[in-house]
Each structure stands twice: as structure tokens, then as C-alpha cells.
C-alpha atoms as a PDB file:
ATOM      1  CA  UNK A   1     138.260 148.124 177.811  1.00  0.00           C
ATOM      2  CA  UNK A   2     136.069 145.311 179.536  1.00  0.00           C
ATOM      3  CA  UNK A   3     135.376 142.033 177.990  1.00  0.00           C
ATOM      4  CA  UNK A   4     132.841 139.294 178.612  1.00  0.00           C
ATOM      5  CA  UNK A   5     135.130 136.069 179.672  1.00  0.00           C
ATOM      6  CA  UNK A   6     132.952 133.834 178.144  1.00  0.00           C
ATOM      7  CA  UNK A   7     134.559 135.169 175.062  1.00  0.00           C
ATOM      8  CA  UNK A   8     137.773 134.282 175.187  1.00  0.00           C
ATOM      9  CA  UNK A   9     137.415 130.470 175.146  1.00  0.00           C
ATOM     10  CA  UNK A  10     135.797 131.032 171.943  1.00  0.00           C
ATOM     11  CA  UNK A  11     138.399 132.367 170.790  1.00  0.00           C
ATOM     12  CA  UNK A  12     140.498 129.844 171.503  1.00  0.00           C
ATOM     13  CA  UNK A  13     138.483 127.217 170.108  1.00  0.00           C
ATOM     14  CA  UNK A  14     138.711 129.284 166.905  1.00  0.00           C
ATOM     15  CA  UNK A  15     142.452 129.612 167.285  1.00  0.00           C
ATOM     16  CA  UNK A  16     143.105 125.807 167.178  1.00  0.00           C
ATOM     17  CA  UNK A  17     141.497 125.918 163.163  1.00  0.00           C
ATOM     18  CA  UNK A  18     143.645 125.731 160.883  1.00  0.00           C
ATOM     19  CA  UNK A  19     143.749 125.009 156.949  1.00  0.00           C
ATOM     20  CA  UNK A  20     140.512 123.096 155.611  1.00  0.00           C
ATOM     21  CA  UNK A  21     141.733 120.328 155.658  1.00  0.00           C
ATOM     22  CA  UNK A  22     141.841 120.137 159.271  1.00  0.00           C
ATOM     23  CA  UNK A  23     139.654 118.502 161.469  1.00  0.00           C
ATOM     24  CA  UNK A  24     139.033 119.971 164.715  1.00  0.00           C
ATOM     25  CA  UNK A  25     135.906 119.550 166.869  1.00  0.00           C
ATOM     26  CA  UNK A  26     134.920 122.994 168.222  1.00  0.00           C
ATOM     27  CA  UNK A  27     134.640 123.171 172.103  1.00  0.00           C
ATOM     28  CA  UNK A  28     131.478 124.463 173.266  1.00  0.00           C
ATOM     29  CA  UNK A  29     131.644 128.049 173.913  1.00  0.00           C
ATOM     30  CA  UNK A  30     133.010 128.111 169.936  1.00  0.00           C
ATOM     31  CA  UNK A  31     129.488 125.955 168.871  1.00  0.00           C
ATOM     32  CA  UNK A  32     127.913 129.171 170.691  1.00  0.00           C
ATOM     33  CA  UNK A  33     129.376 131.900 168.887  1.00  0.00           C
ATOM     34  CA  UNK A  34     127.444 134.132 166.774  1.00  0.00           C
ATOM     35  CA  UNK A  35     127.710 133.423 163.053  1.00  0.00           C
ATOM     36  CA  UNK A  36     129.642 136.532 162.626  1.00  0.00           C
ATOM     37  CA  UNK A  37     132.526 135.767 164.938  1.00  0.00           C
ATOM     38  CA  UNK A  38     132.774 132.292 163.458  1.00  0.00           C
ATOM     39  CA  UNK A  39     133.376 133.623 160.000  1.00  0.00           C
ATOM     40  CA  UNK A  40     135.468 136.320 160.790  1.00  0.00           C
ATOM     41  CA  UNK A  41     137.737 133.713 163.043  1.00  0.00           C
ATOM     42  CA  UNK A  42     137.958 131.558 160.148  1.00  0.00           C
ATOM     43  CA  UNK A  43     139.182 134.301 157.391  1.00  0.00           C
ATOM     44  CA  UNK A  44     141.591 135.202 160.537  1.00  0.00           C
ATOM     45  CA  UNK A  45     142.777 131.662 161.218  1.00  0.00           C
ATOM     46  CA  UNK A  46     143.251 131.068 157.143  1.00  0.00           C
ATOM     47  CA  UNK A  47     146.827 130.878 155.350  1.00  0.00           C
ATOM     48  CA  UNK A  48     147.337 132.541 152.533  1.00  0.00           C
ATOM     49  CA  UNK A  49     149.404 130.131 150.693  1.00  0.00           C
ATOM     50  CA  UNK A  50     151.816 130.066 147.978  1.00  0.00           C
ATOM     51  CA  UNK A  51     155.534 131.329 147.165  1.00  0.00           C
ATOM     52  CA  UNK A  52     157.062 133.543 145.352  1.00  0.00           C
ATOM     53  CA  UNK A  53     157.397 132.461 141.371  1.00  0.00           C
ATOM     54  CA  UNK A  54     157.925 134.658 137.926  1.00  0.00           C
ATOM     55  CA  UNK A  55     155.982 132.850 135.070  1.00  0.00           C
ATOM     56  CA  UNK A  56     154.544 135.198 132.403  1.00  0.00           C
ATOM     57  CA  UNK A  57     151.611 134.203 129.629  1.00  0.00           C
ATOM     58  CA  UNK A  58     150.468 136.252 127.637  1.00  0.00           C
ATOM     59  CA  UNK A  59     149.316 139.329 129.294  1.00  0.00           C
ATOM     60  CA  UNK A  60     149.622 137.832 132.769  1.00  0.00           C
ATOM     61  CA  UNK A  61     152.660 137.804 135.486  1.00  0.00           C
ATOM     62  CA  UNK A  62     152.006 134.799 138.019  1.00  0.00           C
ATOM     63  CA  UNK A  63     153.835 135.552 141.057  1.00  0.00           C
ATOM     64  CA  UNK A  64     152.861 133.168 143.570  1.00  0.00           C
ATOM     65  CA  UNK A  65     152.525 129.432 143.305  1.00  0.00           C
ATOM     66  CA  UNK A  66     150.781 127.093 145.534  1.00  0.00           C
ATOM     67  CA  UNK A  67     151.662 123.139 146.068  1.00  0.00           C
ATOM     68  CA  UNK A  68     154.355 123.857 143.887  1.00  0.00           C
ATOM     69  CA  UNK A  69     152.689 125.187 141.043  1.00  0.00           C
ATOM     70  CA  UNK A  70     155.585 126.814 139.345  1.00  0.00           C
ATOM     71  CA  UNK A  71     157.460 123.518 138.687  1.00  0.00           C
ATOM     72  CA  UNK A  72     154.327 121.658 137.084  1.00  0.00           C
ATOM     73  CA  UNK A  73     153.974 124.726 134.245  1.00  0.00           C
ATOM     74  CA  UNK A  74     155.350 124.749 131.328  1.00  0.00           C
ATOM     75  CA  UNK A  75     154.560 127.547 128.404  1.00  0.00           C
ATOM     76  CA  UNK A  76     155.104 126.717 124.309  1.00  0.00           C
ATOM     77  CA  UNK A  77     155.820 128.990 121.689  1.00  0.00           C
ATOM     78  CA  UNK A  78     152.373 129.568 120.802  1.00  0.00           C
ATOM     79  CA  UNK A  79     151.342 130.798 124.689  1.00  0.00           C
ATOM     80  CA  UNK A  80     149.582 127.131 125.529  1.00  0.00           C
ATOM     81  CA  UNK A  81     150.504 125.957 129.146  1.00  0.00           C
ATOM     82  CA  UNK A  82     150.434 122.481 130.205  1.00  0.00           C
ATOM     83  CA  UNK A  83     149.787 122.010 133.465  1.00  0.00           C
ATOM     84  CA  UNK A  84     151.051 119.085 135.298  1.00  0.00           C
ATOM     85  CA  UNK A  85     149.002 117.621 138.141  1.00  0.00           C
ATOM     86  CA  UNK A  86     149.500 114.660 140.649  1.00  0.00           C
ATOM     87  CA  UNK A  87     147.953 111.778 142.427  1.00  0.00           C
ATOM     88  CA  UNK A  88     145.112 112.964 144.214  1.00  0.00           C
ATOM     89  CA  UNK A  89     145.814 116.860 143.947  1.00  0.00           C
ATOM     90  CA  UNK A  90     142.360 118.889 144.931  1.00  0.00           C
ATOM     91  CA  UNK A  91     141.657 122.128 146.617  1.00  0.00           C
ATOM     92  CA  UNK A  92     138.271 121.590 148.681  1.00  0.00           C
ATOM     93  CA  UNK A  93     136.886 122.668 151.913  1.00  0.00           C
ATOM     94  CA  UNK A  94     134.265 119.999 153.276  1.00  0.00           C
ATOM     95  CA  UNK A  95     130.964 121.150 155.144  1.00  0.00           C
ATOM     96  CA  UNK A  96     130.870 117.729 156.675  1.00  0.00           C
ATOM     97  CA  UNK A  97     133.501 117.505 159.131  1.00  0.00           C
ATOM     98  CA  UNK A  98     136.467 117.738 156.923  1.00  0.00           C
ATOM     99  CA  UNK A  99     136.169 114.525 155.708  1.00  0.00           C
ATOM    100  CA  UNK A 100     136.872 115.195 151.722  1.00  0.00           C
ATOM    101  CA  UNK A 101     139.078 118.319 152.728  1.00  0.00           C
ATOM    102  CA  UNK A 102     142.158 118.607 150.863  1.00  0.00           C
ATOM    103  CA  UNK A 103     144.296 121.826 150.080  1.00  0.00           C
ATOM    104  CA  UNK A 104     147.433 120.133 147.910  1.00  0.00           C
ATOM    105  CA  UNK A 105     146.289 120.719 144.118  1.00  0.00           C
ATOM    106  CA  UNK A 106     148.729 123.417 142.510  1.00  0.00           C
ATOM    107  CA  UNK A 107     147.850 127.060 141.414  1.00  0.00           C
ATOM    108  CA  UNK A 108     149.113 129.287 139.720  1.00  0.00           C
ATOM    109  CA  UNK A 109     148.465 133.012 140.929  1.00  0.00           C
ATOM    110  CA  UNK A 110     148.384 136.535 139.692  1.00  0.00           C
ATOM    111  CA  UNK A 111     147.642 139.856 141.970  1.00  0.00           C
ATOM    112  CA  UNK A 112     144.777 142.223 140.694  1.00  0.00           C
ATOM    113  CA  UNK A 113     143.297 145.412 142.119  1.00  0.00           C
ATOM    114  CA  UNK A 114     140.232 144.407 143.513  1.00  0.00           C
ATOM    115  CA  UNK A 115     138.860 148.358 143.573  1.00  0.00           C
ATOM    116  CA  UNK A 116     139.049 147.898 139.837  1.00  0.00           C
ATOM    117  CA  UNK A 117     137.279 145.815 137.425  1.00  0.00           C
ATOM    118  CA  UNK A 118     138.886 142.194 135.937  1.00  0.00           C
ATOM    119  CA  UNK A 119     138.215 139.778 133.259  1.00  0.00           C
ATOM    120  CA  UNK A 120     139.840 136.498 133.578  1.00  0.00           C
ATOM    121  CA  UNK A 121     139.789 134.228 130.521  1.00  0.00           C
ATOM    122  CA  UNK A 122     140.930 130.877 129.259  1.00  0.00           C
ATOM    123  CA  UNK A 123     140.438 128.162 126.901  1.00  0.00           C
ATOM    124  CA  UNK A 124     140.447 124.972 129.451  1.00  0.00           C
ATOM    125  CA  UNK A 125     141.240 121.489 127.800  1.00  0.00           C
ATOM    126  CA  UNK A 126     141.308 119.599 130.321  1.00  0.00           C
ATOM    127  CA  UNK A 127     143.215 116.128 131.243  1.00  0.00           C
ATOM    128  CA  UNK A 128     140.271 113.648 131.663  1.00  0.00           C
ATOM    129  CA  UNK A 129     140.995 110.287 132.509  1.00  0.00           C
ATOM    130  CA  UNK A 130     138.876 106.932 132.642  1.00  0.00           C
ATOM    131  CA  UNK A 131     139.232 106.887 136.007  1.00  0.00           C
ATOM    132  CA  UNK A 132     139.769 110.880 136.816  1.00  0.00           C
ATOM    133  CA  UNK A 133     136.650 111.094 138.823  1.00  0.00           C
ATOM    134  CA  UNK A 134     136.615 115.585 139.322  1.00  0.00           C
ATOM    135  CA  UNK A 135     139.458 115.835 137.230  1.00  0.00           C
ATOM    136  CA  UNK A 136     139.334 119.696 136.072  1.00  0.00           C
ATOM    137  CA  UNK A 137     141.140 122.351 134.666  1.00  0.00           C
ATOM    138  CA  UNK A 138     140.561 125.314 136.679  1.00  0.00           C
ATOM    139  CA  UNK A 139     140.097 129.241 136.947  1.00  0.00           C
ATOM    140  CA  UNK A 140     140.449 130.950 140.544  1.00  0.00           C
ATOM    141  CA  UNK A 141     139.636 133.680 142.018  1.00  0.00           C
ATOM    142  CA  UNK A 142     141.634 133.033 145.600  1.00  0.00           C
ATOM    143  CA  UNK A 143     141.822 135.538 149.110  1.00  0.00           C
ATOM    144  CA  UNK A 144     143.494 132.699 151.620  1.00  0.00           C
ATOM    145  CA  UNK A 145     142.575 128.933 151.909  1.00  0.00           C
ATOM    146  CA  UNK A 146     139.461 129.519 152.917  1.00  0.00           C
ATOM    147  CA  UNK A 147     138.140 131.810 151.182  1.00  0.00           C
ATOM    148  CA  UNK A 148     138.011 131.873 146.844  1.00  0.00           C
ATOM    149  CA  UNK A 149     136.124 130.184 144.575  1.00  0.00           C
ATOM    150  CA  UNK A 150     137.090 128.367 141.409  1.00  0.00           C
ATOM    151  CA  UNK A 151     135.020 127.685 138.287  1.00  0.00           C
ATOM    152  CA  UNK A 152     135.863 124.492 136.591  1.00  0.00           C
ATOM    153  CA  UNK A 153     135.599 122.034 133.763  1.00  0.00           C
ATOM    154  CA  UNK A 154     135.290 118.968 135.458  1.00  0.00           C
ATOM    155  CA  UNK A 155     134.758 115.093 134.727  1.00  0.00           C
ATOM    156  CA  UNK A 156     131.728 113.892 137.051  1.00  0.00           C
ATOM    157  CA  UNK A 157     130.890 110.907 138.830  1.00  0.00           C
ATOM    158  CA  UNK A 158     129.020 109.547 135.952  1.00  0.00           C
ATOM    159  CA  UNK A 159     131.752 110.244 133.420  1.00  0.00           C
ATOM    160  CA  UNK A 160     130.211 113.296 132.576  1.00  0.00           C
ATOM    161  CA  UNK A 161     131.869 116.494 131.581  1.00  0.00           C
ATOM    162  CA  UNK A 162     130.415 119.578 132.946  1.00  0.00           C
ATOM    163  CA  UNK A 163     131.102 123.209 134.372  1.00  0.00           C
ATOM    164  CA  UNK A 164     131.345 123.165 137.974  1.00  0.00           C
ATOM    165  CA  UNK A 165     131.404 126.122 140.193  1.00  0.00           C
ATOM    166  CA  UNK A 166     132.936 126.094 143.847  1.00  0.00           C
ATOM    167  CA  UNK A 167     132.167 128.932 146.483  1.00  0.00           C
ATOM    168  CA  UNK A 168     134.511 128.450 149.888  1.00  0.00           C
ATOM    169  CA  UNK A 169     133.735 130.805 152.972  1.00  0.00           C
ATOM    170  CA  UNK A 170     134.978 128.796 155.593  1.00  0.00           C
ATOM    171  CA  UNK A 171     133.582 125.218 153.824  1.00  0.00           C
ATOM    172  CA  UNK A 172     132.811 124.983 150.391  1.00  0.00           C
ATOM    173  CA  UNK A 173     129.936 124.659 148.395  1.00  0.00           C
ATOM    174  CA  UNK A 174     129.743 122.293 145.316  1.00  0.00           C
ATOM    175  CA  UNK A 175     127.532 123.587 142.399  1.00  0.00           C
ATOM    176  CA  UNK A 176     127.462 121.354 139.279  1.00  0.00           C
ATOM    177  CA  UNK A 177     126.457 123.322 135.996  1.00  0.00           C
ATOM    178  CA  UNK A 178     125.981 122.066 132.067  1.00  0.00           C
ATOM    179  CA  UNK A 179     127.390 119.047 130.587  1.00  0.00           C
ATOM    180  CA  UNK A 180     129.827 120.201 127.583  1.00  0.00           C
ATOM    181  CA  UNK A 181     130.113 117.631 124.828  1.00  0.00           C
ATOM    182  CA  UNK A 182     133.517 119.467 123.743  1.00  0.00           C
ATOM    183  CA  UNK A 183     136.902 118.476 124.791  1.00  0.00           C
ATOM    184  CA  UNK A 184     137.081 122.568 125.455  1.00  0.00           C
ATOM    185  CA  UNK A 185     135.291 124.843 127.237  1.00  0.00           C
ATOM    186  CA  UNK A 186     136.183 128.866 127.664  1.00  0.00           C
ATOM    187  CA  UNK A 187     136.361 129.654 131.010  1.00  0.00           C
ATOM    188  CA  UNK A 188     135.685 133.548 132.229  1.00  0.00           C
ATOM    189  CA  UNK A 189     135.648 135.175 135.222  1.00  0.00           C
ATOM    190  CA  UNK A 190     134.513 138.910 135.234  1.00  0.00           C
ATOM    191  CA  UNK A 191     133.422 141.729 138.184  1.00  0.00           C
ATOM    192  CA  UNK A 192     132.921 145.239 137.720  1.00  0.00           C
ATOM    193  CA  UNK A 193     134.023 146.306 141.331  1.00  0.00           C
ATOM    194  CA  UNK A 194     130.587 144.864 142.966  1.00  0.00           C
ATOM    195  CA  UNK A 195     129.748 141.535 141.031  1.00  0.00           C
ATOM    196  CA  UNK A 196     131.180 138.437 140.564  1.00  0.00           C
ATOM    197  CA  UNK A 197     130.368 136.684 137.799  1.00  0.00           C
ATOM    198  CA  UNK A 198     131.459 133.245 135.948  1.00  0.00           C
ATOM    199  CA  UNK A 199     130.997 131.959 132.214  1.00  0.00           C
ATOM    200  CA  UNK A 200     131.582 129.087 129.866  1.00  0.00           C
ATOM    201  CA  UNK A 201     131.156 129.562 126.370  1.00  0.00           C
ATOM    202  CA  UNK A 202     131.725 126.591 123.331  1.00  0.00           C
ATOM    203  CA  UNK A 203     132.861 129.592 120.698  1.00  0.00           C
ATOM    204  CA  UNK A 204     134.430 132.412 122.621  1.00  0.00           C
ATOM    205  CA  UNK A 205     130.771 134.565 121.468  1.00  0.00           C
ATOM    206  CA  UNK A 206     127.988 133.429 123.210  1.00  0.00           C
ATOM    207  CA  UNK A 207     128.732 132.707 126.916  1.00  0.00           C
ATOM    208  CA  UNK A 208     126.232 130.863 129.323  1.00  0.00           C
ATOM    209  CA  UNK A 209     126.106 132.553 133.213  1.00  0.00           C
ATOM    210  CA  UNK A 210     127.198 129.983 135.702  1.00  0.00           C
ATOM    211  CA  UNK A 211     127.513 131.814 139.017  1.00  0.00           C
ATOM    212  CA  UNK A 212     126.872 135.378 140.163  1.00  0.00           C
ATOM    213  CA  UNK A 213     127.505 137.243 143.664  1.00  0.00           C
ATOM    214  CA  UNK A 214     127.802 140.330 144.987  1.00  0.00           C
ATOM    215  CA  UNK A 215     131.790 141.060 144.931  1.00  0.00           C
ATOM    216  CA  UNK A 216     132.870 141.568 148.928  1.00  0.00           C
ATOM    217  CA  UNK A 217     136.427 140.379 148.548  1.00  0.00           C
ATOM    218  CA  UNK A 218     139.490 142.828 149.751  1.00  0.00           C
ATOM    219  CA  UNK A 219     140.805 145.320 147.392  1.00  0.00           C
ATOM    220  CA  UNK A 220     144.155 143.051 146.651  1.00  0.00           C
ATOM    221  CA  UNK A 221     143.083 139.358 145.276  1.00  0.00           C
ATOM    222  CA  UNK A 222     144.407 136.845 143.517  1.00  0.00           C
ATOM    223  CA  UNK A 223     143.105 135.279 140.210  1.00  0.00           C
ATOM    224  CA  UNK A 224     144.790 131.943 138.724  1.00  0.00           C
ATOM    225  CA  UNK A 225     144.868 129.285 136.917  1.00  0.00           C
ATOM    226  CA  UNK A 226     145.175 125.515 138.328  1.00  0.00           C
ATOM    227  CA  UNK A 227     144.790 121.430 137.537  1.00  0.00           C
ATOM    228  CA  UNK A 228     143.224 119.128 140.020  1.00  0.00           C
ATOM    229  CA  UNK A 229     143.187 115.091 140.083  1.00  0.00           C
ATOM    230  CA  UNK A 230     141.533 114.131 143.182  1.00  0.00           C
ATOM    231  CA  UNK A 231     141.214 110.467 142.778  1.00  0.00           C
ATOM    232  CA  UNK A 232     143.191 109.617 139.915  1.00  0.00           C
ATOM    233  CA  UNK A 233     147.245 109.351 139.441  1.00  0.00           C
ATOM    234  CA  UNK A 234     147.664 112.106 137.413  1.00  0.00           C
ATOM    235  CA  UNK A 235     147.220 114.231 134.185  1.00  0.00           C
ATOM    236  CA  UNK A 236     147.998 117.564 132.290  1.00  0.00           C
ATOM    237  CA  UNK A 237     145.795 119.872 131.321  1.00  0.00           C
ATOM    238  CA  UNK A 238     146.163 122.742 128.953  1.00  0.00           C
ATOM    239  CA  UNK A 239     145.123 126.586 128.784  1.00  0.00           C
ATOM    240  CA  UNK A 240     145.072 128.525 125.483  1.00  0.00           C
ATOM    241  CA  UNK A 241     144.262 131.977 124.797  1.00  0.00           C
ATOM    242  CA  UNK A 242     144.368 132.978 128.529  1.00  0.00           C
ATOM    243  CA  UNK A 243     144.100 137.100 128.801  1.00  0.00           C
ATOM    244  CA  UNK A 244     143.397 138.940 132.569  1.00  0.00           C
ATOM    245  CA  UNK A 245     142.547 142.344 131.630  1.00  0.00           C
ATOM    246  CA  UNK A 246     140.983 145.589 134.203  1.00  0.00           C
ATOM    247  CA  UNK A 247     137.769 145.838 132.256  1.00  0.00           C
ATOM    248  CA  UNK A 248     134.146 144.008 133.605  1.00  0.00           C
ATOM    249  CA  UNK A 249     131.857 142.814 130.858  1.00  0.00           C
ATOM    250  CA  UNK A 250     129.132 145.216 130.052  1.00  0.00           C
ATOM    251  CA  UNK A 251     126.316 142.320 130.488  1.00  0.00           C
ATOM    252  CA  UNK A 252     126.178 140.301 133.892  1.00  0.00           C
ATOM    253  CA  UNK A 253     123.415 138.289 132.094  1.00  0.00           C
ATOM    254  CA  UNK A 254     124.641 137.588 128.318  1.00  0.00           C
ATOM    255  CA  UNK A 255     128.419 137.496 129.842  1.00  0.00           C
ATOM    256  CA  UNK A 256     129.723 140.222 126.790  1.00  0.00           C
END
């Protein structure tokens, strides 16, 4: 087969990426590239991260653990896990040059057949601080490191405490959703095979749509549960009632 040379050091500009957190400056024949080969170079260049763990709740086996994720769990005889977090522990991809990037907050991840339809659900309390600007209890829905999304609870830069939605293909966007009075928020993640769609709900009844997309992930995922302290030194944060079952809600809209 015959290839155009001004390919390959393209390629090789895309070879030098690696995690998000990263910062490389592209040469030029990468800046070139069509939009297409840049994306597909950075799913190619992308770890998936994580090793092997055996932590069961409820209905769920979590068998791989990122950052350590397995060691900062711990499960009571009533199903609530606490999840421990560290000093400036976040999972972000930053559109502008890397400079917020950082891929060391710990998760907690399950496999599910993608060709099938999920629900992912949790009550999220999380550990909010004074000073724990985006601290955030946190669902995920994870491929490699850069490319998931994670739906959050999350303290904002005002003190507020809202649902926050993140979207990373390549860099990640940063969507900030309702404020929530509550110390709690449930947390749901559901597709049916071709939509993705997140919810927060105050009773577990009536759930609020935060984010919806057309489902193009692989057939094998990974959906999780995490704690992130990006600024702070630290805090637990606690899941209750968490169930990851291969059924879609019937309503994209309503979320039931």
C-alpha cells in the first residue's frame, strides 16, 4: 500500500501524547491533521488505567481501581461506602493547554456490556469542605483517560452545591447544572444501547435530566463510582443505595 509522507510526522506528533495531564505542543504537520485523525490518535494514545481489585456492593463487583481506589473504600453493614479522597485528587482533561489537567483522583470500576442497556444509581453525600472548592462525589461512566464522562455533586466556586456534568473526548468539557440545597443528591446514569443519559433526583421519584447523548462508546465499558478533592486536603464521601442493573429507563425525558 502507498502512503502520503506528510502523514507520518503527524503521526508522530500524535504519538508523543500521552495522559491528559500532559502537556505537549503539537508540531505542525499534527496542527494540520483532519479532525478525525486527531481524535482517533488521541483514543489510540489513551491509557486505560486501573488494576485489578475485588470489592462487591450491593449488586455490583468492582474489579478495577484507579489511583488506588481499592485502598480508600471501605463498605458497612448496611451497604454505605465511604470513600476516602486526598489532597488535590481530580480527574480532568483541560481544553486550554493542559493547564488544570490532572488524572490522580481514585475510582472505583465495574465492567458492563455496552450492547446492552445499564442503569447506574447512587445516593451521593458528598464530603464538602469550607475550603473544598469542586469537591464531589462522583458517578462514571469511563472507556480510557480520555475518554468518559462523570456526573457529579459538586461544591462550586461560590460555595454552592450543584450537579455538574463532565464530557472528556480528548479535553473535557465542564457543564454546571442545579444548585441542590440537600446534603444528598441521587445520582443516575441510564442508556438503552443508543442514549446516554444522566439524572439527579432529591426523593429517588422524580428525577431532573442533566445530560443526554447519543451512546457511541465500545461494547465493553466501565461504570464507577469515585471522590475528588482538587484543591482541598482531603475528605470522605459516602454512597448509599448504589444498584447497576441491564435495564434503560423507559423515559429519556422524565428519567423513570
Amino acid at each position: 500500500m502507498k502512503h502520503n509522507l506528510s502523514f507520518f510526522p503527524a503521526m508522530m506528533g500524535m504519538l508523543l501524547l500521552g495522559s491528559c495531564a500532559e502537556n505537549k505542543t503539537p508540531d505542525a504537520s499534527a496542527a494540520n491533521a483532519t479532525a478525525a485523525n486527531t481524535s482517533a490518535a488521541a483514543e489510540d494514545t489513551a491509557r486505560v488505567s486501573g488494576k485489578p481489585c475485588d470489592i462487591k456492593l450491593a449488586n455490583i463487583h468492582f474489579t478495577k481501581a484507579v489511583n488506588g481506589a481499592d485502598t480508600l473504600t471501605k463498605v458497612d453493614d448496611k451497604g454505605r461506602m465511604a470513600f476516602r479522597v486526598g489532597e488535590k485528587k481530580d480527574f480532568f482533561c483541560d481544553p486550554n493547554d493542559n493547564k488544570l489537567s490532572n488524572n490522580t483522583a481514585p475510582i472505583l470500576l465495574a465492567k458492563v456490556d455496552n450492547t446492552k442497556p445499564f442503569t447506574l444509581v447512587s445516593k451521593v453525600i458528598p464530603g464538602f469542605t469550607e475550603k473544598g472548592l469542586y469537591n464531589a462525589g462522583v458517578l462514571y461512566i469511563y472507556v480510557n483517560d480520555r475518554r468518559w464522562q462523570k456526573h457529579c455533586f459538586e461544591q462550586d466556586e461560590r460555595g454552592n452545591h450543584r450537579i455538574v456534568s463532565v464530557r472528556t473526548i480528548g479535553t473535557s468539557d465542564d457543564n454546571n447544572h442545579d444548585v441542590v440545597k440537600s446534603p444528598s443528591a441521587y445520582m443516575k446514569i441510564s442508556s438503552d444501547t443508543r442514549t446516554v443519559a444522566s439524572y439527579y433526583s432529591l426523593d429517588n421519584k422524580t428525577w431532573q435530566l442533566v445530560r443526554l447523548y447519543k451512546n457511541d462508546y465500545p461494547a465493553e465499558i466501565w461504570m464507577g463510582l469515585s471522590a475528588q478533592c482538587p484543591v482541598d486536603t482531603g475528605t470522605v464521601s459516602y454512597f448509599e443505595e448504589v444498584s447497576l442493573t441491564q435495564n434503560s429507563v423507559t423515559d429519556f425525558r422524565l428519567g423513570n
